[in-house]
N, C-alpha and C. Protein backbone atom coordinates (compact mmCIF):
# COMPACT_ATOMS: atom_id res chain seq x y z
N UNK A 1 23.92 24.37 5.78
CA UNK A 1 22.93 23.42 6.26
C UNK A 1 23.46 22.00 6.10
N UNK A 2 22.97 21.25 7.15
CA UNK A 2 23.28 19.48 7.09
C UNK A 2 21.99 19.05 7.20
N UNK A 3 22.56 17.59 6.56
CA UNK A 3 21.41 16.53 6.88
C UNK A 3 21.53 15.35 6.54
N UNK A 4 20.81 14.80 7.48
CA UNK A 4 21.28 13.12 7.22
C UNK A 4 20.06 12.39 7.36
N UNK A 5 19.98 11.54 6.00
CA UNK A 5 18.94 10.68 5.19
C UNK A 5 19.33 9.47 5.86
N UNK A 6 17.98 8.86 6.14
CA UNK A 6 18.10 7.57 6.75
C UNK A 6 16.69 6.94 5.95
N UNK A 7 17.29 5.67 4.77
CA UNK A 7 16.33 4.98 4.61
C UNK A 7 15.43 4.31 5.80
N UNK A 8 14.59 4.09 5.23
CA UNK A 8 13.52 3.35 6.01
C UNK A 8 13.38 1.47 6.47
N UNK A 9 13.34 0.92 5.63
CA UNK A 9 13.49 -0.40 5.74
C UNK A 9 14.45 -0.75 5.98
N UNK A 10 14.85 -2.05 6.55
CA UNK A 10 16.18 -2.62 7.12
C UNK A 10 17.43 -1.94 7.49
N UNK A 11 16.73 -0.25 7.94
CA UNK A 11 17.63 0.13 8.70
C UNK A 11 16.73 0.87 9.58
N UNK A 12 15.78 1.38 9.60
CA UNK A 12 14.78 1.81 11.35
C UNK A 12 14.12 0.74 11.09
N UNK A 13 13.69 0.24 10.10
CA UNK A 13 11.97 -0.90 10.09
C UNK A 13 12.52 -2.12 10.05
N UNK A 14 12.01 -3.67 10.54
CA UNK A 14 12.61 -4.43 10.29
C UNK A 14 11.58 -5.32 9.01
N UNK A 15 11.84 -4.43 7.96
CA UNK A 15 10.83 -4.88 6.77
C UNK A 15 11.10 -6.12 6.66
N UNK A 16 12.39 -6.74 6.67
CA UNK A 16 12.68 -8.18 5.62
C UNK A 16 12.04 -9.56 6.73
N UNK A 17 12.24 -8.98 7.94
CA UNK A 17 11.36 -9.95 8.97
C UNK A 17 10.34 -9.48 8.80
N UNK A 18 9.15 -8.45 9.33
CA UNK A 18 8.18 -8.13 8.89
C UNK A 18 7.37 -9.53 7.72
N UNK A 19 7.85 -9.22 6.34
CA UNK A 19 7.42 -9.42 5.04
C UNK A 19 7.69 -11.17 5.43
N UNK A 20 8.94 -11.54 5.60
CA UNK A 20 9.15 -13.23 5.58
C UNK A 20 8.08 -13.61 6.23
N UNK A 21 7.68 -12.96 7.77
CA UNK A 21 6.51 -13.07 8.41
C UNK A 21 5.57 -13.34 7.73
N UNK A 22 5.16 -12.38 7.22
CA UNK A 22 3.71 -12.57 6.64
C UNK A 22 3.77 -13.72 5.01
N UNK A 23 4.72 -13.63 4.33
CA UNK A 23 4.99 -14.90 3.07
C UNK A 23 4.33 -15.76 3.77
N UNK A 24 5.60 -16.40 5.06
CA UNK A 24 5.31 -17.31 5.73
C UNK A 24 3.45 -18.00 5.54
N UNK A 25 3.67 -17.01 6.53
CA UNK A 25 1.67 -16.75 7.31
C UNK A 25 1.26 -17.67 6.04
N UNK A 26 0.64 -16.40 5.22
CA UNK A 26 0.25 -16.49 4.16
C UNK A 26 0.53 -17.48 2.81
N UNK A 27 1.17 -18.26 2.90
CA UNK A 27 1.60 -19.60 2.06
C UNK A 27 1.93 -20.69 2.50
N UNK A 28 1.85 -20.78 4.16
CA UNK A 28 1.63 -21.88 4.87
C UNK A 28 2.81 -22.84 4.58
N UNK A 29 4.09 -21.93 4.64
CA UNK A 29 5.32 -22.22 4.13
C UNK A 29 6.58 -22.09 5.16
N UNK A 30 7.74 -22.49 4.88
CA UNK A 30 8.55 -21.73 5.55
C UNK A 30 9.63 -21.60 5.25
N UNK A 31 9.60 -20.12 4.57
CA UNK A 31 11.14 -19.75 3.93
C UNK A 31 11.51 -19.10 4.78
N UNK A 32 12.88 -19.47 4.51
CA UNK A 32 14.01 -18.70 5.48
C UNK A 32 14.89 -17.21 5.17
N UNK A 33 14.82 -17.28 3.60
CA UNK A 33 14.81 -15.48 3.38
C UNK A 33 13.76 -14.84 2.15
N UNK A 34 14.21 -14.22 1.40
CA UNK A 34 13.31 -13.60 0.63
C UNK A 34 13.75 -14.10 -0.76
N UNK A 35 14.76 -14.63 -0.93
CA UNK A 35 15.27 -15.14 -2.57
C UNK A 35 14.78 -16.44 -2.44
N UNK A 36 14.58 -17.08 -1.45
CA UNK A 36 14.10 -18.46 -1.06
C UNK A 36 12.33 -18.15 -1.44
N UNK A 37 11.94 -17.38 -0.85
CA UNK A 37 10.65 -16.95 -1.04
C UNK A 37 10.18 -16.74 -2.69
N UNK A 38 11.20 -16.17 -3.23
CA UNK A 38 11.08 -16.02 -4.93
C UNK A 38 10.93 -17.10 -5.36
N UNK A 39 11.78 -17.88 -5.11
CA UNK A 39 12.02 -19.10 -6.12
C UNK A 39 11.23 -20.07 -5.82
N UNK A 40 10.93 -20.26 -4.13
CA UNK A 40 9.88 -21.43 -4.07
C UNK A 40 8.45 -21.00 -4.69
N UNK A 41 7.95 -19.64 -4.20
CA UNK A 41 6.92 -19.33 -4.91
C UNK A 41 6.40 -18.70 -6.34
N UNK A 42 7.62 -18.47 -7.19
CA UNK A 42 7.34 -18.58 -8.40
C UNK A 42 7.20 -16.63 -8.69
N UNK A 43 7.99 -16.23 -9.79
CA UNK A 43 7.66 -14.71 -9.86
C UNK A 43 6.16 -14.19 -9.63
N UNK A 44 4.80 -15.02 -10.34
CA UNK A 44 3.57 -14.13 -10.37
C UNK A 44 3.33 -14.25 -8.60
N UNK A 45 2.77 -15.63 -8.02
CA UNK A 45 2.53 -16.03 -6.94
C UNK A 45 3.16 -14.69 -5.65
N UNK A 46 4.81 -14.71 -5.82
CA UNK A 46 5.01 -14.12 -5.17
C UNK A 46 4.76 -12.34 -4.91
N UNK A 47 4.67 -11.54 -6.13
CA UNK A 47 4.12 -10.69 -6.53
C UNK A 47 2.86 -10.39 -5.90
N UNK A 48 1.96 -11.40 -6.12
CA UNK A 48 0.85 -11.36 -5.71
C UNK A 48 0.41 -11.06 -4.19
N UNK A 49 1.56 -11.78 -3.42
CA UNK A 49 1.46 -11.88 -2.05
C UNK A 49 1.96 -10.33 -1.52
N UNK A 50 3.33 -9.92 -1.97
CA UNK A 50 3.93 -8.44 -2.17
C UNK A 50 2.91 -7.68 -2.33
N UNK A 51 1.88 -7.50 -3.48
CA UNK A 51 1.08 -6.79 -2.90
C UNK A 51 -0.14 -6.36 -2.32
N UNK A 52 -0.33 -7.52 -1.35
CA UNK A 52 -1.52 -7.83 -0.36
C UNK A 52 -0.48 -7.49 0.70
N UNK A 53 -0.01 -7.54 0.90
CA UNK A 53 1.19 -7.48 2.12
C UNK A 53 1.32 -5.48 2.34
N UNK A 54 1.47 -5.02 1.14
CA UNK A 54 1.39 -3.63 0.71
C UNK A 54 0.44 -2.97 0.89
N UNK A 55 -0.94 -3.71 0.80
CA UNK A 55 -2.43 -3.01 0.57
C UNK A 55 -2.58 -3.26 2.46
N UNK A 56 -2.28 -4.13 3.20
CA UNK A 56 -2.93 -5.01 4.31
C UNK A 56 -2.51 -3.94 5.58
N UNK A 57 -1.62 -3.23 6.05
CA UNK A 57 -1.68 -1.87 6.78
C UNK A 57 -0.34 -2.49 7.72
N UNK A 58 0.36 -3.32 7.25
CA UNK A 58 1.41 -4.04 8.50
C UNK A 58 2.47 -2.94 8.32
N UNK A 59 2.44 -2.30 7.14
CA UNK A 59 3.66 -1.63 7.69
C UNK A 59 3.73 -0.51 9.18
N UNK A 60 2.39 -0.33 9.66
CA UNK A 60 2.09 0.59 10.87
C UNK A 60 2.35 0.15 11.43
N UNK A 61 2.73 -1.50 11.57
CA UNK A 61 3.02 -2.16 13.13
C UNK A 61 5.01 -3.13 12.66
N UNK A 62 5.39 -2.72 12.01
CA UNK A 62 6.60 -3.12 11.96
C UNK A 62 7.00 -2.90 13.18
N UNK A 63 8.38 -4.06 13.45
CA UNK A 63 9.72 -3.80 14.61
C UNK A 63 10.24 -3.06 14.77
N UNK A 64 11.05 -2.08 15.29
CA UNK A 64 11.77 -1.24 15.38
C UNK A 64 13.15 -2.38 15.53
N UNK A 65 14.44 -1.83 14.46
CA UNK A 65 15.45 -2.68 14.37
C UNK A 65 16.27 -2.66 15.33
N UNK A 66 16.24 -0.93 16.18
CA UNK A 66 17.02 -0.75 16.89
C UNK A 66 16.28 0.12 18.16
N UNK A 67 16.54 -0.16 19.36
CA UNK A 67 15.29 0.85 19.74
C UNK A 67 15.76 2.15 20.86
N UNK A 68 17.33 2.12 20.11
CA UNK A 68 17.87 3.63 20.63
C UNK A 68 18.19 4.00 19.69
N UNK A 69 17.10 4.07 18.05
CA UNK A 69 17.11 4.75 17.29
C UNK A 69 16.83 6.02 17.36
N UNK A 70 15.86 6.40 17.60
CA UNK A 70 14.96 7.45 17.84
C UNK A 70 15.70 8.39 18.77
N UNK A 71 16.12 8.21 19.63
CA UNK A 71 17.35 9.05 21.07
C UNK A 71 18.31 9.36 19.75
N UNK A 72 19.53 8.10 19.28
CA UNK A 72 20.80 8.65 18.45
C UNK A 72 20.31 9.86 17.46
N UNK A 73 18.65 9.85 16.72
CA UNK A 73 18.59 10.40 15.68
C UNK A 73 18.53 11.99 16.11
N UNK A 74 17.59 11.95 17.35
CA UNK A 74 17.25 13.42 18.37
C UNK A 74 18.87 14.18 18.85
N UNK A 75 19.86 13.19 18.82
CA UNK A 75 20.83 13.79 19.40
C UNK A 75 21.59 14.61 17.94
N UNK A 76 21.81 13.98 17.05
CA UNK A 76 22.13 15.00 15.04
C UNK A 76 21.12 15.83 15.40
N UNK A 77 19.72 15.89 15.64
CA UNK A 77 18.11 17.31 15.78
C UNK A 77 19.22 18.03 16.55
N UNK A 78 19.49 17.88 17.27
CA UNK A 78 19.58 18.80 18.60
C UNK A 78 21.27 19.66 18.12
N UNK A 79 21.67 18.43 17.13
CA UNK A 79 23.38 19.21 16.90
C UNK A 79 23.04 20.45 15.40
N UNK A 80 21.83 20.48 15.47
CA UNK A 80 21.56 21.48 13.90
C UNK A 80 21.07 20.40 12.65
N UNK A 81 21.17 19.10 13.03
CA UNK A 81 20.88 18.62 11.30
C UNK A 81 19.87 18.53 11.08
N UNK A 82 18.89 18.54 9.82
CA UNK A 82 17.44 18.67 9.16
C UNK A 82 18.04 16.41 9.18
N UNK A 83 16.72 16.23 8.94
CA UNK A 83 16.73 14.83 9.06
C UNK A 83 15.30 14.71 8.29
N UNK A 84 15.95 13.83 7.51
CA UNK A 84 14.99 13.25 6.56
C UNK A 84 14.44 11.32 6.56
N UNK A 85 13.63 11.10 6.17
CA UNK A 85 13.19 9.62 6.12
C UNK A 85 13.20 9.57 4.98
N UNK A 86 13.13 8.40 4.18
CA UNK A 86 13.48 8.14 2.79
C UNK A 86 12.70 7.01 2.07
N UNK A 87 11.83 6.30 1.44
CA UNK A 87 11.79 4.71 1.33
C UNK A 87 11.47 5.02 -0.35
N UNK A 88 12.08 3.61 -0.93
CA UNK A 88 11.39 3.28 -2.14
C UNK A 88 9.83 2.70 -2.20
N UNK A 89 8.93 2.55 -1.02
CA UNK A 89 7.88 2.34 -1.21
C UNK A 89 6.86 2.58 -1.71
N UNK A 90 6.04 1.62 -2.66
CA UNK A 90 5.12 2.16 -3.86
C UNK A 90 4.27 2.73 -3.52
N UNK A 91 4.05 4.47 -2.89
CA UNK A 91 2.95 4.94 -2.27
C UNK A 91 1.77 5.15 -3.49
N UNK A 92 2.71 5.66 -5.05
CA UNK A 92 2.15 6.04 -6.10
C UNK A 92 0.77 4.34 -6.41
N UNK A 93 1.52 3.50 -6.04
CA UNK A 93 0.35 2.05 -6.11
C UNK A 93 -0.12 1.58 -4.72
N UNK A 94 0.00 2.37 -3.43
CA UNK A 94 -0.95 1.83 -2.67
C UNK A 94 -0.60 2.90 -1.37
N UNK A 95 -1.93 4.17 -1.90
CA UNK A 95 -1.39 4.92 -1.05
C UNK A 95 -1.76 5.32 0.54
N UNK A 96 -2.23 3.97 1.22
CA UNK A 96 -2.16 3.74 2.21
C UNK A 96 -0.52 4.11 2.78
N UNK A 97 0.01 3.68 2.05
CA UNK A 97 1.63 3.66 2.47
C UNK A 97 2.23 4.62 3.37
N UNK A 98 1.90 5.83 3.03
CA UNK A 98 2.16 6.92 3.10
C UNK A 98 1.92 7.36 4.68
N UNK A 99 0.45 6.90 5.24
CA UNK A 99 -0.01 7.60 6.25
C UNK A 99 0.27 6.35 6.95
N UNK A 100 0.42 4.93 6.62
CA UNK A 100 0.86 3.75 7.77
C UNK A 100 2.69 4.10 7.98
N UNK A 101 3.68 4.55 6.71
CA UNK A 101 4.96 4.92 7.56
C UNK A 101 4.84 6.22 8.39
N UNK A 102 4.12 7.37 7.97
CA UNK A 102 4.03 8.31 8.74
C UNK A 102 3.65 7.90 10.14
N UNK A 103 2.94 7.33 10.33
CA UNK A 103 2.27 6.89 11.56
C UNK A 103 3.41 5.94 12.29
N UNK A 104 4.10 5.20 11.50
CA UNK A 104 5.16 4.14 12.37
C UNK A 104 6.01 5.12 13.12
N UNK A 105 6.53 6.24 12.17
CA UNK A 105 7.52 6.82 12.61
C UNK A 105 7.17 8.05 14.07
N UNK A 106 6.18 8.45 13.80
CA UNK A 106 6.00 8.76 14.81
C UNK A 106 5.67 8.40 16.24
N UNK A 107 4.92 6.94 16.03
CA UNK A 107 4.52 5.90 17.14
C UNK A 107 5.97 5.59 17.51
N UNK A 108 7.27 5.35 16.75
CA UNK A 108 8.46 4.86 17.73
C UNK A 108 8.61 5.97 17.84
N UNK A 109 9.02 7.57 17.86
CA UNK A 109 9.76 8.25 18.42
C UNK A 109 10.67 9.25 17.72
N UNK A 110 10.12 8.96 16.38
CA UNK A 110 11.19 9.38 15.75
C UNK A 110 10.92 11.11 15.25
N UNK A 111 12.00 12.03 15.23
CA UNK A 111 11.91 13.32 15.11
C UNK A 111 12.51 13.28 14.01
N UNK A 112 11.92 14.37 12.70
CA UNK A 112 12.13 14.14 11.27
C UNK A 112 11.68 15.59 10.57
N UNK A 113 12.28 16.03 9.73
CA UNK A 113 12.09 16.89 9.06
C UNK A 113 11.62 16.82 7.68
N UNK A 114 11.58 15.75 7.03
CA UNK A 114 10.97 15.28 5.50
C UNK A 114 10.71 13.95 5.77
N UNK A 115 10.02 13.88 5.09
CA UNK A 115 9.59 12.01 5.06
C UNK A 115 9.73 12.01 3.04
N UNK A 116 9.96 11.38 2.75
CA UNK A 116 10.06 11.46 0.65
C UNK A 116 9.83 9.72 0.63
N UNK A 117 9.39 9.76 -0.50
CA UNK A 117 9.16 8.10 -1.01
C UNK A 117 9.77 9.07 -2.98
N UNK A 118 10.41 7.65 -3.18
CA UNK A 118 10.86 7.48 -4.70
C UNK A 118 11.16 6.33 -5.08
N UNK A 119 11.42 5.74 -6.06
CA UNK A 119 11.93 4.73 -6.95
C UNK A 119 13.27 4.68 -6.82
N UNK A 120 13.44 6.47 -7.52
CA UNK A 120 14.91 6.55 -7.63
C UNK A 120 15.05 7.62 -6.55
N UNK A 121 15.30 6.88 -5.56
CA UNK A 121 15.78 7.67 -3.89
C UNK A 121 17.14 8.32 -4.47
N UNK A 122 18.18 8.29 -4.90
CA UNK A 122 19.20 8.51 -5.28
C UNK A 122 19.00 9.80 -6.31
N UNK A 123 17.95 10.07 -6.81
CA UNK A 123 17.83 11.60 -7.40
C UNK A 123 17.25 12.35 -6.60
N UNK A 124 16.19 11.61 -5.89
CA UNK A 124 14.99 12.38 -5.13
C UNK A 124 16.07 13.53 -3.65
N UNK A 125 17.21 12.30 -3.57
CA UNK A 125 17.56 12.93 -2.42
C UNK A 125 18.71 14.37 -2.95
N UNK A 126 19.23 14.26 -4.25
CA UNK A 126 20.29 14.99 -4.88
C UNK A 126 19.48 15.88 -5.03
N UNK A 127 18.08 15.97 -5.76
CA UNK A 127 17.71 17.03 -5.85
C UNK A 127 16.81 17.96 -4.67
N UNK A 128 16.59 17.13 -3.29
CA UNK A 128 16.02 17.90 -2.49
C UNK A 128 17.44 18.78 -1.48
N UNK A 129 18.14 17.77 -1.79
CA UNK A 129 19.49 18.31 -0.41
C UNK A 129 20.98 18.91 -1.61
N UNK A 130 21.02 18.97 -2.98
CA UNK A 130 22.00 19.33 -3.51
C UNK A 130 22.53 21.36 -2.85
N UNK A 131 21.78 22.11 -2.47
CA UNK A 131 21.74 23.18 -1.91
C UNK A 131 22.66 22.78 -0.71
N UNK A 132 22.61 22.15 0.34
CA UNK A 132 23.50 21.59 1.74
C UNK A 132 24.34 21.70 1.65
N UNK A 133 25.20 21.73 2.75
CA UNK A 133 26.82 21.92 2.96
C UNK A 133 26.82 20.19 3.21
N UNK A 134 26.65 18.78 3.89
CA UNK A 134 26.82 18.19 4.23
C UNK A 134 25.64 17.23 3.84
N UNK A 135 25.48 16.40 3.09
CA UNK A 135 24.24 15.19 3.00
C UNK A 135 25.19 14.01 3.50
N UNK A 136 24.37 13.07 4.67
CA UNK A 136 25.09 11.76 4.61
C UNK A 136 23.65 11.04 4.45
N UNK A 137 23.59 10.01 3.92
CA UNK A 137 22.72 8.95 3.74
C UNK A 137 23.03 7.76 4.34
N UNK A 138 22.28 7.16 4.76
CA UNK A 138 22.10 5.78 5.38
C UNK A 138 21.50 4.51 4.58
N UNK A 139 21.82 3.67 3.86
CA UNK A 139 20.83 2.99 2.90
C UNK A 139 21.85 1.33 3.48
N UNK A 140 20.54 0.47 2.89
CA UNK A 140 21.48 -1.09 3.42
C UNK A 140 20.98 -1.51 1.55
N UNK A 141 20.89 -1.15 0.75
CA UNK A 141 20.37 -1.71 -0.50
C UNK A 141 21.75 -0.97 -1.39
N UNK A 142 22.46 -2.04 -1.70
CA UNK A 142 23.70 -1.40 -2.88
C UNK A 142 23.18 -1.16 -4.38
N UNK A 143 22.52 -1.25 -4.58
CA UNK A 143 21.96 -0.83 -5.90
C UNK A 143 21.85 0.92 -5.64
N UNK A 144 21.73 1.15 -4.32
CA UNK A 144 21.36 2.43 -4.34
C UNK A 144 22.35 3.48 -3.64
N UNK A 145 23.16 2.72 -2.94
CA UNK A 145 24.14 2.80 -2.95
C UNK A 145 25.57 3.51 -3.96
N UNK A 146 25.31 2.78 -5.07
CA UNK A 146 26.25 3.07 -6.15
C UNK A 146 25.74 4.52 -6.36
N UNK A 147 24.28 4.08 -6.85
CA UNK A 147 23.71 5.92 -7.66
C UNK A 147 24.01 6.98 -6.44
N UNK A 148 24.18 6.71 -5.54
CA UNK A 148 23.74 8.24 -4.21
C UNK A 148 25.44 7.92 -4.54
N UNK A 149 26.30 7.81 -4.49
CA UNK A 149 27.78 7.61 -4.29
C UNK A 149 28.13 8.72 -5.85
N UNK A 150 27.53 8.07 -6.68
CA UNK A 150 27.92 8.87 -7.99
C UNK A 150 27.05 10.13 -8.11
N UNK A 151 26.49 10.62 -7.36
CA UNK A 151 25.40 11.87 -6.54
C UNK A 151 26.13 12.66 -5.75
N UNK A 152 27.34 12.11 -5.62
CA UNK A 152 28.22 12.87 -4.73
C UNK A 152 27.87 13.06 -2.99
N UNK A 153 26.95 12.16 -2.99
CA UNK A 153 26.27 12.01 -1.44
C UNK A 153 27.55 10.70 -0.79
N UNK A 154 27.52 11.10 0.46
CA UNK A 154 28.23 10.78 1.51
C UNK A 154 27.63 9.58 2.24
N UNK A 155 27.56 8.13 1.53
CA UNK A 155 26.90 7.28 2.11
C UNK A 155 27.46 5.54 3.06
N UNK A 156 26.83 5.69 4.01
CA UNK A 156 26.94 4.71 5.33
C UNK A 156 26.42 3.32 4.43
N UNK A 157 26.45 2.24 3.99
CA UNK A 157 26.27 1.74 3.50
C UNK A 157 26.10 0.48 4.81
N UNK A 158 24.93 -0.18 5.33
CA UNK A 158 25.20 -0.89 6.34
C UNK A 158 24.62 -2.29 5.89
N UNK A 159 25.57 -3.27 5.65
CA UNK A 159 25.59 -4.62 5.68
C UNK A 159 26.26 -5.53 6.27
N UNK A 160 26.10 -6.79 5.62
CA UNK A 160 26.49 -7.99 6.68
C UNK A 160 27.91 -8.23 6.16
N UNK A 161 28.64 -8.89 6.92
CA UNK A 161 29.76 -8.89 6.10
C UNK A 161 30.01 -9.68 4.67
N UNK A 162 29.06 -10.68 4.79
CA UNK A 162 28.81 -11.51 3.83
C UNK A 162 28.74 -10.74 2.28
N UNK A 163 27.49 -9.63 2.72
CA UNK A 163 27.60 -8.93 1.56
C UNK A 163 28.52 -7.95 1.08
N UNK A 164 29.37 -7.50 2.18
CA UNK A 164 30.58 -6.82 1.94
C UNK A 164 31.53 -7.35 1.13
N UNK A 165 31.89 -8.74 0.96
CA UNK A 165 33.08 -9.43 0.90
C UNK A 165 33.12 -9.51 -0.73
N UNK A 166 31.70 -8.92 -1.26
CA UNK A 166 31.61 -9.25 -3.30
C UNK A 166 32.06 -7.83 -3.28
N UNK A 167 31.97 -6.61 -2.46
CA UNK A 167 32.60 -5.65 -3.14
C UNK A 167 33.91 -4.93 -2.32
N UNK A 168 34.79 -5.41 -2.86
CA UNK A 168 36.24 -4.75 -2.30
C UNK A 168 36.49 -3.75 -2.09
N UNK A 169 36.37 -3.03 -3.54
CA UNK A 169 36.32 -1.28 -3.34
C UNK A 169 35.20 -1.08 -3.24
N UNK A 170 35.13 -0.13 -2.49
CA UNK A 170 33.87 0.63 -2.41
C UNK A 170 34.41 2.66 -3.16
N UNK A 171 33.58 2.94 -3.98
CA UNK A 171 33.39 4.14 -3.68
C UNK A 171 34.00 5.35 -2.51
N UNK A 172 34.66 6.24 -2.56
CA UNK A 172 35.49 7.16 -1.47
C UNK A 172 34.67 7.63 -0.99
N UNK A 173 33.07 8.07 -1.24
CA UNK A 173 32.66 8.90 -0.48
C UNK A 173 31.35 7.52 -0.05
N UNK A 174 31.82 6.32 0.23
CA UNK A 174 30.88 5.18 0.82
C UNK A 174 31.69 4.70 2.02
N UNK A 175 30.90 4.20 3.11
CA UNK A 175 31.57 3.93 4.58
C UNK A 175 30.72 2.67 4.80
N UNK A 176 31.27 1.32 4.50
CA UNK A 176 30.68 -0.01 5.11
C UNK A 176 30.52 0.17 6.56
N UNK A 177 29.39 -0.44 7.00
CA UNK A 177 29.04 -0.20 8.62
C UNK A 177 28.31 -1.62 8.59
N UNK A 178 29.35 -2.82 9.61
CA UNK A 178 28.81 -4.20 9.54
C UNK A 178 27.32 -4.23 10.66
N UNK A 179 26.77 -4.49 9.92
CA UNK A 179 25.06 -4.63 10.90
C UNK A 179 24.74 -5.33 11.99
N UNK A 180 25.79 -6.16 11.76
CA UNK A 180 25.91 -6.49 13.32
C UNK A 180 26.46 -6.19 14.28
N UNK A 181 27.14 -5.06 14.07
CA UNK A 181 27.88 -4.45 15.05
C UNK A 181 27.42 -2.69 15.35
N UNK A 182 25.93 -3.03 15.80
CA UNK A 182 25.11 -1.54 16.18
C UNK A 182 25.57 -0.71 15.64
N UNK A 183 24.93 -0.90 14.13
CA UNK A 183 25.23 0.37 13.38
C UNK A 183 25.04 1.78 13.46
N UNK A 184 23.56 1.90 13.73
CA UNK A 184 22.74 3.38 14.43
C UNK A 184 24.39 4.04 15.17
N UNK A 185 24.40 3.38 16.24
CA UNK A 185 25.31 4.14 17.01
C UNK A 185 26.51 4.48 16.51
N UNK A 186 27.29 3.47 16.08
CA UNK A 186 28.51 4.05 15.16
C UNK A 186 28.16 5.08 14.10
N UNK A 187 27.18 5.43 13.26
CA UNK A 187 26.75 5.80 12.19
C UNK A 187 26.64 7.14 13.00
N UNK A 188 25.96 7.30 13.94
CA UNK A 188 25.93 8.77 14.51
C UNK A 188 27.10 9.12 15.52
N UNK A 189 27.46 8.46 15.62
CA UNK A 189 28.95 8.99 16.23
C UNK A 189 29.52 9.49 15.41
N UNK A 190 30.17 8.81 14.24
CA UNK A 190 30.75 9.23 13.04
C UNK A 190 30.68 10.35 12.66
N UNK A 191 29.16 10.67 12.27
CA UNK A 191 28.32 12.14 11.77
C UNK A 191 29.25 12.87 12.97
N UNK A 192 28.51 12.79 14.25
CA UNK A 192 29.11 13.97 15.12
C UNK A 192 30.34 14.08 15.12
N UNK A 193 31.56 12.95 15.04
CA UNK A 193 32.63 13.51 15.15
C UNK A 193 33.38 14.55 14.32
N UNK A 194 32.46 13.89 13.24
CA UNK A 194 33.38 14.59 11.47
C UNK A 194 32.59 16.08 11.58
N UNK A 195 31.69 16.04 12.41
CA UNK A 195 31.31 17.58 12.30
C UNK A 195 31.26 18.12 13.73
N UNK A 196 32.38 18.30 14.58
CA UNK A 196 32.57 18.77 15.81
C UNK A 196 33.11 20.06 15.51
């Protein structure tokens, strides 16, 4: 059996626009990323906004990052792979969560065999897919990155180059995929070739 894990945020959802969006809105401000957002608004303040933003139902109407996601993902369905969705999102503290990503994912298109929420995505996924001949993961967050790598999972790691350039080595079983250069598609090409 195969399968290939594709986090949720800032790689199908475009959470980090999404969320700046609404800071914005909502503090009558205008930061330009999310560490900017920390620091101008102060750890509690911003917290606070995080989770009204969480409780408020926007994640049902997020962007789609890419919108021949849903086709690349149907074409791995169709080659045999189980396909999973993944997010660290706090469903356990606001469990709206749950039925607004279920609902996104199906409103774009997307064909899926597990949907999982965890903290630690990096066990959740070792221990649902350690049975598999093949796990690849998709994640843009290196913190999580490292743990699924030392999990022995096979992970696409997709960032900017900017953030590439602090880590030289990467991990053997990690594959940088620059985000600006239509990752989705390279990312499933890849999959299919290495398993033709």
């Amino acid at each position: 059996m195969k399968a290939v894990v594709f986090d949720i945020d800032d790689i199908l959802a475009d959470y980090t626009g999404s969320f700046l969006d609404y800071v914005n809105a909502e503090t009558d401000r205008s930061f330009e990323d999310i560490a900017d957002a920390k620091k101008g608004l102060g750890r509690i303040k911003y917290w606070e906004v995080k989770d009204r933003y969480r409780a408020s139902g926007i994640k049902r109407d997020l962007r789609l990052l890419n919108s021949s996601a849903p086709k690349l993902i149907s074409k791995l369905k169709e080659k045999g792979f189980e396909i999973a969705m993944v997010s660290s999102r706090p469903v356990e503290e606001h469990s709206r969560i749950y039925n607004d990503t279920f609902i996104w994912l199906i409103e774009q298109g997307f064909e899926f065999d597990h949907l999982l929420f965890s903290r630690q995505k990096h066990l959740l996924i070792f221990r649902n897919f350690r049975e598999y001949d093949e796990v690849y993961v998709i994640e843009d967050d290196f913190f999580y990155v490292e743990k699924m790598a030392a999990c022995s999972l096979k992970v696409f790691w997709v960032a900017t180059e900017e953030k590439r350039k602090g880590r030289v080595i990467l991990p053997y079983n990690v594959k940088w995929v620059n985000l600006l250069d239509n990752p989705m598609k390279r990312i499933v090409d890849d999959i299919l070739e290495e398993n033709k």
